[in-house]
C-alpha atoms as a PDB file:
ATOM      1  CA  UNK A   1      -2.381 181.211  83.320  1.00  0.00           C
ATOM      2  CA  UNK A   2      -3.408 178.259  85.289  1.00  0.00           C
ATOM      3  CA  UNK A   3      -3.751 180.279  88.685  1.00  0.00           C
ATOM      4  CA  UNK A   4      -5.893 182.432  86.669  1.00  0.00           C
ATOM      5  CA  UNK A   5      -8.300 180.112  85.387  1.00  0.00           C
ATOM      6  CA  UNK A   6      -8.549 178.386  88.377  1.00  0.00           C
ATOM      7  CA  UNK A   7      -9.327 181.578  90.368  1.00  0.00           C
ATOM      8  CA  UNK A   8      -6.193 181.256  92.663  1.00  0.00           C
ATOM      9  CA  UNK A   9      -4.964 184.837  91.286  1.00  0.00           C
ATOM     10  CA  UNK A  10      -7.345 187.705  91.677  1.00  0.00           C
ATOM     11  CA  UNK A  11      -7.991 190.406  89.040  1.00  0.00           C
ATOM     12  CA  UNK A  12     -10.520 192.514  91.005  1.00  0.00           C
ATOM     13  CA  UNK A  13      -7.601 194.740  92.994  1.00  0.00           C
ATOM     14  CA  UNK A  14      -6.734 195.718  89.630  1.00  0.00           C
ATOM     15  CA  UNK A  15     -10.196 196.772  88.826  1.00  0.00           C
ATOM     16  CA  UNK A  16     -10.755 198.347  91.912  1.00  0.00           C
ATOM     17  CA  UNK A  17      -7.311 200.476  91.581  1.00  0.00           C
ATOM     18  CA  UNK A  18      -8.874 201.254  88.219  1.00  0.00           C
ATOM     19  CA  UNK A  19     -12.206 202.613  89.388  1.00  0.00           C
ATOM     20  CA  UNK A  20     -10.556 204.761  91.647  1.00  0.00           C
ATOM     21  CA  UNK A  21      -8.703 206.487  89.065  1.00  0.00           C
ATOM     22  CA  UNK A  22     -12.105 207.173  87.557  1.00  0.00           C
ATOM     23  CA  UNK A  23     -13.570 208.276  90.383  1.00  0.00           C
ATOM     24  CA  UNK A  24     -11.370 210.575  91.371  1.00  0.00           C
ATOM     25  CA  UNK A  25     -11.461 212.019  88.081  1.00  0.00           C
ATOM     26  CA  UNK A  26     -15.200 212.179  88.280  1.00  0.00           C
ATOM     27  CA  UNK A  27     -15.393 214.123  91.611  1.00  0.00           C
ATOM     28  CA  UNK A  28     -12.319 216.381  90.484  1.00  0.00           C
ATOM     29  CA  UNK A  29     -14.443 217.246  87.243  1.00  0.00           C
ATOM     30  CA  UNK A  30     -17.742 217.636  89.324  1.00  0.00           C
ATOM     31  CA  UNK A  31     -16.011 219.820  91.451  1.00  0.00           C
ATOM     32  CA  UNK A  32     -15.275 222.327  88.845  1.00  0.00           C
ATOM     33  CA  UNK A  33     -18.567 222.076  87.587  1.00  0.00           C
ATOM     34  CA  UNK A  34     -19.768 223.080  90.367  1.00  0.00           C
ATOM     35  CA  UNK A  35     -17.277 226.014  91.146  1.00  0.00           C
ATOM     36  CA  UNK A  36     -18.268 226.919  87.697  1.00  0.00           C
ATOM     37  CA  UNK A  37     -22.039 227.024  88.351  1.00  0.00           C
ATOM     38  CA  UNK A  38     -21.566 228.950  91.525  1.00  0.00           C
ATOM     39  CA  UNK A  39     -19.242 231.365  90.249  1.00  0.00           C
ATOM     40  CA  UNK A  40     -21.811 232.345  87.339  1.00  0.00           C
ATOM     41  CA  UNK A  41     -24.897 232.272  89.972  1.00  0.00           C
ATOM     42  CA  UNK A  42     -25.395 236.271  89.875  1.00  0.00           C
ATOM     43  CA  UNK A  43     -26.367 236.144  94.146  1.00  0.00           C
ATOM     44  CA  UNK A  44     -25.555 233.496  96.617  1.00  0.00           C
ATOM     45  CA  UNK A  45     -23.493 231.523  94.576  1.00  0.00           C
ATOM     46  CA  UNK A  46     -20.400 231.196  97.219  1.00  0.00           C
ATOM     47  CA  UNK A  47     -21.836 228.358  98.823  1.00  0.00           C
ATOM     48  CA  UNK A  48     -22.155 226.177  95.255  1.00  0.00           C
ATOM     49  CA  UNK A  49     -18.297 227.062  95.147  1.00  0.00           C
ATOM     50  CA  UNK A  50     -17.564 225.935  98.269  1.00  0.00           C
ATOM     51  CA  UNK A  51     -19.451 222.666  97.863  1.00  0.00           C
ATOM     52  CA  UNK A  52     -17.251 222.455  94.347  1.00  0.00           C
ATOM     53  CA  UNK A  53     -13.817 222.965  96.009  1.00  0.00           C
ATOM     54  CA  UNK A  54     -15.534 220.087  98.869  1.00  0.00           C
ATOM     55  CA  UNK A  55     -16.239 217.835  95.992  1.00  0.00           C
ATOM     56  CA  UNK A  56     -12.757 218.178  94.895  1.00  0.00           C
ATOM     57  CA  UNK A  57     -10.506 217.669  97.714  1.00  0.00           C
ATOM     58  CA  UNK A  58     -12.953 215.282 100.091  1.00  0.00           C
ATOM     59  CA  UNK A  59     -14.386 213.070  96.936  1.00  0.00           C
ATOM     60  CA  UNK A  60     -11.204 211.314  96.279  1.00  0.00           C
ATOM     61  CA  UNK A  61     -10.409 211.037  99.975  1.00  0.00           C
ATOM     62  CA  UNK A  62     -13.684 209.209 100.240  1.00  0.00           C
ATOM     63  CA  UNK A  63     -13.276 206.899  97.260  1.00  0.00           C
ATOM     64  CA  UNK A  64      -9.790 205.842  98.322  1.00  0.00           C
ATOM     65  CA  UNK A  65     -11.343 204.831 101.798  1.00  0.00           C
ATOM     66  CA  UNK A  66     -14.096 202.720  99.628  1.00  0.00           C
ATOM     67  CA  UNK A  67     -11.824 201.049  97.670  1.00  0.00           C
ATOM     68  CA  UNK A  68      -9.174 200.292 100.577  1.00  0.00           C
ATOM     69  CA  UNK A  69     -12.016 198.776 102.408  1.00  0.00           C
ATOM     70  CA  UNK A  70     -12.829 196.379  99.300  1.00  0.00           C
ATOM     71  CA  UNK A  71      -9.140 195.658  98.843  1.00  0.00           C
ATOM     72  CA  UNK A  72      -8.539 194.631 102.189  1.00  0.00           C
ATOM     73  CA  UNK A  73     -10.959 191.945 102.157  1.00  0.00           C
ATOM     74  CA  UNK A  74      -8.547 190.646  99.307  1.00  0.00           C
ATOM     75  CA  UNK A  75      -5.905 191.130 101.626  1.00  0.00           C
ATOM     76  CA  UNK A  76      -7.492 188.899 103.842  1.00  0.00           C
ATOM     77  CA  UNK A  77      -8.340 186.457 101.427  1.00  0.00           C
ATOM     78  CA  UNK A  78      -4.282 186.149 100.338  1.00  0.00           C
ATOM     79  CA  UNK A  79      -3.213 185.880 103.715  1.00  0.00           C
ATOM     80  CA  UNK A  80      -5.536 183.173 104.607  1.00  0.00           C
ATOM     81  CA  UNK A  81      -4.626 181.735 101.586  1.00  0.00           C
ATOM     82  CA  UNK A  82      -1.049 181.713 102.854  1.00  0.00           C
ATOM     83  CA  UNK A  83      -1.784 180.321 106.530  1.00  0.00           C
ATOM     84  CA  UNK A  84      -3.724 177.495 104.969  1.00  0.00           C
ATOM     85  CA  UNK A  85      -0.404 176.997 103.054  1.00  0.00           C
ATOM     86  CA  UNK A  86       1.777 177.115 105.441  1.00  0.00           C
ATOM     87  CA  UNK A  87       0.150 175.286 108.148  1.00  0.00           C
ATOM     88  CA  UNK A  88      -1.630 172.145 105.668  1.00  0.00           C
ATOM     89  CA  UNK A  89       0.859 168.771 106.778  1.00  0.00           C
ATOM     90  CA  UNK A  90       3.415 167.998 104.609  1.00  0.00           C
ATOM     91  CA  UNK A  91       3.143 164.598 102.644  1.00  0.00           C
END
């Protein structure tokens, strides 16, 4: 409790794996929204499908690389953490 309350343990990777979860499950959902529209549109819908089926399998690649990219600075943060550690003199 006291690492938390002194900010020495993070929360915000949790978060972040959290958000992704939702926003894969909001492309995944938009995609078959789409798919849907398009497959109703009575001409020319094939290329709202194919934007559907894009949304679903290249949204949650691209929200994985967005929150990697804000977890690594975390990353950073820890390891930093740890060289300080490791390399402060001993008393």
């Amino acid at each position: 409790m006291k690492d938390f309350l002194s900010f020495r343990k993070m929360i915000t990777p949790v978060i972040i794996q959290i958000l992704f979860w939702i926003g894969v499950a909001v492309f995944v959902i938009l995609g078959f929204v789409t798919i849907g529209v398009g497959a109703s549109m009575p001409w020319g819908g094939g290329t709202t499908v194919l934007i559907g089926l894009a949304y679903i399998l290249l949204g949650p690649v691209g929200v994985r690389i967005y929150c990697e990219i804000l977890i690594l600075f975390f990353r950073m943060n820890e390891t930093l953490t740890e060289i300080k550690n490791n390399t402060e003199p001993k008393a």
